[in-house]
Protein backbone atom coordinates (compact mmCIF):
# COMPACT_ATOMS: atom_id res chain seq x y z
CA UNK A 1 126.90 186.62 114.60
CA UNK A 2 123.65 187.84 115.77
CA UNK A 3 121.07 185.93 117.03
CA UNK A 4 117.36 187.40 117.53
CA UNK A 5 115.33 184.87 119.60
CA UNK A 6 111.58 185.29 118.80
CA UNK A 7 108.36 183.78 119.94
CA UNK A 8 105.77 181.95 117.74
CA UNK A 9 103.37 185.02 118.42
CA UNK A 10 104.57 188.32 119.13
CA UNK A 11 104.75 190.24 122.20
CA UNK A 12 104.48 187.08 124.19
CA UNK A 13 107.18 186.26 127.25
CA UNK A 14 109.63 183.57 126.88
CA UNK A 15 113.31 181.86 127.95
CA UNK A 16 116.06 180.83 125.89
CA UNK A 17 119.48 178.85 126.32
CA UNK A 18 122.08 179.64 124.18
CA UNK A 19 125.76 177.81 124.32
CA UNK A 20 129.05 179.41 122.98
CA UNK A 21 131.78 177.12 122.38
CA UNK A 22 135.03 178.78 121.16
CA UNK A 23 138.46 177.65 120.31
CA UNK A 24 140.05 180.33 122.04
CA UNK A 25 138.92 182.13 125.39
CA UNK A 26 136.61 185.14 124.03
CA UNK A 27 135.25 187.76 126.20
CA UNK A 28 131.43 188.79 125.24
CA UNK A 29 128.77 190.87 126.72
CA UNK A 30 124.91 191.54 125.81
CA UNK A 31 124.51 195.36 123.64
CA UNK A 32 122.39 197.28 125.49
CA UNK A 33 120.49 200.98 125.73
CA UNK A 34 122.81 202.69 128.61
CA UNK A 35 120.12 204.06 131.65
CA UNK A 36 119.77 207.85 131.61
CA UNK A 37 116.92 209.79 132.49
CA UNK A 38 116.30 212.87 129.73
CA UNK A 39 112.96 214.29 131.20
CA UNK A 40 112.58 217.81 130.78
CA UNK A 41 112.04 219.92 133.66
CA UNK A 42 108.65 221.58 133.24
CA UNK A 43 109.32 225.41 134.53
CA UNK A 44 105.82 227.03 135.54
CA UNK A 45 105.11 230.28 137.75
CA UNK A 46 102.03 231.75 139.17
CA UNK A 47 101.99 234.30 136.10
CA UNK A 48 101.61 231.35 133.70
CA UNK A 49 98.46 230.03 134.78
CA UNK A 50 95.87 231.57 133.37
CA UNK A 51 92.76 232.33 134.89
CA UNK A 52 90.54 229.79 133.61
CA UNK A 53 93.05 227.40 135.17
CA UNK A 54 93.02 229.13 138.06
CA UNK A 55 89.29 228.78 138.59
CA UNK A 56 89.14 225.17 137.78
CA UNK A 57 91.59 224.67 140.67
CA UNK A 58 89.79 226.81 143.11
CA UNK A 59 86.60 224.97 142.68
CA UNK A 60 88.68 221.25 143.09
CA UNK A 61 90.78 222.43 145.82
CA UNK A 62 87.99 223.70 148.34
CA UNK A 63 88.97 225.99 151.45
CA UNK A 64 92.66 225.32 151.89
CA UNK A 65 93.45 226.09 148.65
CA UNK A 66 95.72 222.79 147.64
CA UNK A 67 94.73 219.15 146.73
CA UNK A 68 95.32 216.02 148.83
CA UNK A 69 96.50 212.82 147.33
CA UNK A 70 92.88 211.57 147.88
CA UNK A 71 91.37 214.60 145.77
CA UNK A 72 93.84 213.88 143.37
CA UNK A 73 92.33 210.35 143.41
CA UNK A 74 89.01 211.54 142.69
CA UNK A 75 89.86 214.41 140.09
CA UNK A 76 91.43 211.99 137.97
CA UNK A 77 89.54 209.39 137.79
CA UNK A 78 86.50 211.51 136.72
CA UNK A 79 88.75 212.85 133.97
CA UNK A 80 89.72 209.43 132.56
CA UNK A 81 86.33 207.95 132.60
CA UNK A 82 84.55 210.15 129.59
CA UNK A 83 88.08 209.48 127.34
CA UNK A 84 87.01 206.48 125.04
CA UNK A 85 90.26 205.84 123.43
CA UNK A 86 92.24 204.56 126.47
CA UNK A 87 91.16 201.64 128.84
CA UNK A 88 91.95 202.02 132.78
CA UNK A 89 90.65 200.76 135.76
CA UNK A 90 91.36 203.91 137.34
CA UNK A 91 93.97 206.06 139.16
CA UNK A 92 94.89 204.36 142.51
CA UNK A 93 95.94 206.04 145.93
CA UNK A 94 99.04 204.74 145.81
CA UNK A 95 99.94 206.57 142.21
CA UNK A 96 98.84 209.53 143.15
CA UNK A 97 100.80 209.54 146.41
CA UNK A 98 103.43 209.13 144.06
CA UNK A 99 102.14 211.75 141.97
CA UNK A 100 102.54 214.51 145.09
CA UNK A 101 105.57 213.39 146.06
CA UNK A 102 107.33 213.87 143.31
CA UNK A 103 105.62 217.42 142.77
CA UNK A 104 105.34 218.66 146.72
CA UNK A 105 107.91 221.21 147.13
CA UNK A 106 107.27 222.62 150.35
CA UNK A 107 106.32 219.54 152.14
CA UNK A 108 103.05 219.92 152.78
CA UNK A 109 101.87 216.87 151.45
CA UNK A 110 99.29 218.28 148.99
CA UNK A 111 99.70 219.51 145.60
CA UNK A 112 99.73 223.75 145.17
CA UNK A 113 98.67 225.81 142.48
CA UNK A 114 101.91 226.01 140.35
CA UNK A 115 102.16 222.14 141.65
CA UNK A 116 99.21 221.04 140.11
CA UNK A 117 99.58 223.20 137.09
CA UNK A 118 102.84 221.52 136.58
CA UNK A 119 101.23 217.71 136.91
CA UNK A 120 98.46 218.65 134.90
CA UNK A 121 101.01 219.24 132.18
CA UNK A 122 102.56 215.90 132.56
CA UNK A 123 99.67 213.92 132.63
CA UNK A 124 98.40 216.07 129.34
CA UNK A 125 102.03 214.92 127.97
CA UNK A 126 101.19 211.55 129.14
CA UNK A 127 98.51 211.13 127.24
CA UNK A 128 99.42 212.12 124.05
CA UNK A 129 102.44 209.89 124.37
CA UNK A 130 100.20 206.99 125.43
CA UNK A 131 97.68 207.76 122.58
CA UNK A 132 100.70 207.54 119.60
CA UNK A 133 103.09 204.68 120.91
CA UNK A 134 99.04 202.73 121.11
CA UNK A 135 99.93 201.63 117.35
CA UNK A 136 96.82 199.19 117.34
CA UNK A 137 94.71 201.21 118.81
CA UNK A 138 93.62 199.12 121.72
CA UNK A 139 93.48 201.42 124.49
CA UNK A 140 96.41 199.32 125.86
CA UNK A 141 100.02 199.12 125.51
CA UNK A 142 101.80 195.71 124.48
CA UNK A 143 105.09 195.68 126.05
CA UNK A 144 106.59 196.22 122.55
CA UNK A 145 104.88 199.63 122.55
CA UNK A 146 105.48 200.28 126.75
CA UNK A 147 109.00 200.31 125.67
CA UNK A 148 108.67 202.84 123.01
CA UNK A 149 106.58 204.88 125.14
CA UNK A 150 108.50 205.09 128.30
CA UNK A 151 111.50 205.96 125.80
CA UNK A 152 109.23 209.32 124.37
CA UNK A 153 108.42 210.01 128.39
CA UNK A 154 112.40 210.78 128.44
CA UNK A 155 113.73 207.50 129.86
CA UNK A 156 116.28 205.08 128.63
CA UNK A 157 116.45 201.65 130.30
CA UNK A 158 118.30 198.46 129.55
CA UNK A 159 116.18 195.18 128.71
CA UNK A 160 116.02 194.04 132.05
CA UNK A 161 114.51 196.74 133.48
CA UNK A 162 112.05 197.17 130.54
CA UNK A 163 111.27 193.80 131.85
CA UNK A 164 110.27 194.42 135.07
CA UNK A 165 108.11 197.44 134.30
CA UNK A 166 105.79 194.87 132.62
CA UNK A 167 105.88 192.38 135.08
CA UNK A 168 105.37 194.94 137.52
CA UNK A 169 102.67 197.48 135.98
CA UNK A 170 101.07 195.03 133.35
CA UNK A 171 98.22 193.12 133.65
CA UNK A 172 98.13 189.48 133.23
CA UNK A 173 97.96 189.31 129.38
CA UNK A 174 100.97 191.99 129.68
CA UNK A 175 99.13 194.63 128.65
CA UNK A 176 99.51 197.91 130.50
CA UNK A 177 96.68 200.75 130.47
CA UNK A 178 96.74 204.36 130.90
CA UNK A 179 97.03 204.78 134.56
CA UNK A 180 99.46 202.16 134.91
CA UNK A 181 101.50 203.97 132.33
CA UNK A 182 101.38 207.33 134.32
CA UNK A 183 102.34 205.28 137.69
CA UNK A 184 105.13 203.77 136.14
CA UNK A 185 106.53 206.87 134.46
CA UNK A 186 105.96 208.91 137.65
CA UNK A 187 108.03 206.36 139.68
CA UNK A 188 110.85 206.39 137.15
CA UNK A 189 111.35 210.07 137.41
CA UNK A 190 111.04 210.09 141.26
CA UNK A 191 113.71 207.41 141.06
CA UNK A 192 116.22 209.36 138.79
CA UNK A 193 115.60 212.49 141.04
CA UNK A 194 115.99 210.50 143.96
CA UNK A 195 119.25 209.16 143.02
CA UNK A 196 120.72 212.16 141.31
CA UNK A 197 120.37 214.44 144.29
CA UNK A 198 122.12 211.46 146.55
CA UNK A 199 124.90 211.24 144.04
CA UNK A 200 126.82 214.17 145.10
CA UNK A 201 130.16 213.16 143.57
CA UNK A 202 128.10 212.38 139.72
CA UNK A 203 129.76 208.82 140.41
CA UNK A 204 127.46 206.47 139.39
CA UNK A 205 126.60 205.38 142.95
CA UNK A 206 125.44 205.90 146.12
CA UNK A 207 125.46 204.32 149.69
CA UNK A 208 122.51 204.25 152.37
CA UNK A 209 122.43 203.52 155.77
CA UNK A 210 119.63 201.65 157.33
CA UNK A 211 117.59 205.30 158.28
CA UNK A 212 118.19 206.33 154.20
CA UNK A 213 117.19 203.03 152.79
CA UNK A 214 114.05 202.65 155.02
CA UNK A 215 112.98 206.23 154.06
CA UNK A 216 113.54 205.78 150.50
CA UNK A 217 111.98 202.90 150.07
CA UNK A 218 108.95 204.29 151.90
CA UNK A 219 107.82 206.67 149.86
């Protein structure tokens, strides 16, 4: 048997009861995607930026030569303003603390050269992603099309989770726009990496102690 429980109008949240009775005792479970993470490490050096690149970032950066989450801030959200196709309410400090944490190799806290050469990749791949999973055209996701999209971005999630992306980065008609997308992609890759690097034995699982868990959670 399978059952498909659907709402009068799509994309729209809902809860459902469903009873088995069987004659016999019967084992059953719910089919789901498995989690994986297939994102694509994006390999850059200093010979691969060009120098048109290279100027653009010397002019954002200013005298020390690297960008602070708060530049970041401000770079972006000039960028997204003059694109018409997608809606956003702008890139917030918290994503783009995100956004140099994942990408801050040497600790400094601010994004490098090759750093931000390699994020301004991403977010270009972000946004043709966002632009061809947007099958109305809105300017916003639905979380029919958040699902699709965060699948293209290289990550596989089971329905639950899916579920919690849009309660957590949607807006209250469940819609999600364009920096809310990046945010949530961003997250799920500093998750994965997260994980994968504590997972020493490729088991499956990790433990924390109190120290680990606090400074996890914190960034």
């Amino acid at each position: 048997y399978l059952i498909v429980p659907s709402t009068y109008e799509p994309h729209k949240d809902g809860d459902f009861c469903i009873r088995v009775f069987s004659e016999k005792q019967a084992e059953f479970q719910e089919l789901d995607d498995p989690i994986k993470s297939n994102v694509k490490e994006i390999e850059v050096t200093e010979k691969d930026v060009d120098d048109r690149f290279r100027s653009l970032f010397g002019q954002l950066a200013g005298a020390d030569c690297e960008i602070s989450a708060f530049e970041l801030c401000t770079i972006l959200n000039k960028v997204v303003t003059r694109r018409s196709e997608i809606k956003t309410d702008g890139f917030s400090l918290e994503t783009c603390r995100n956004m140099v944490n994942l990408l801050d190799k040497d600790g400094s806290g601010k994004l490098g050269l090759v750093e931000f050469k390699i994020l301004w990749t991403k977010i270009d791949i972000f946004l043709k992603i966002y632009r061809e999973k947007d099958v109305d055209k809105s300017g916003t996701m639905s979380s029919h099309e958040m699902r699709a999209a965060v699948e293209a971005a290289g990550f596989k999630l089971n329905n639950a989770l899916h579920q919690i992306l849009v309660a957590r980065y949607g807006s209250s008609d469940l819609t999600i726009d364009f920096d809310n997308f990046v945010g949530c992609v961003i997250r799920l890759e500093t998750l994965f990496k997260t994980f994968l690097t504590l997972d020493q034995g490729k088991q499956g699982e990790v433990e924390f102690n109190l120290v680990q868990w606090l400074t996890f959670a914190m960034l």
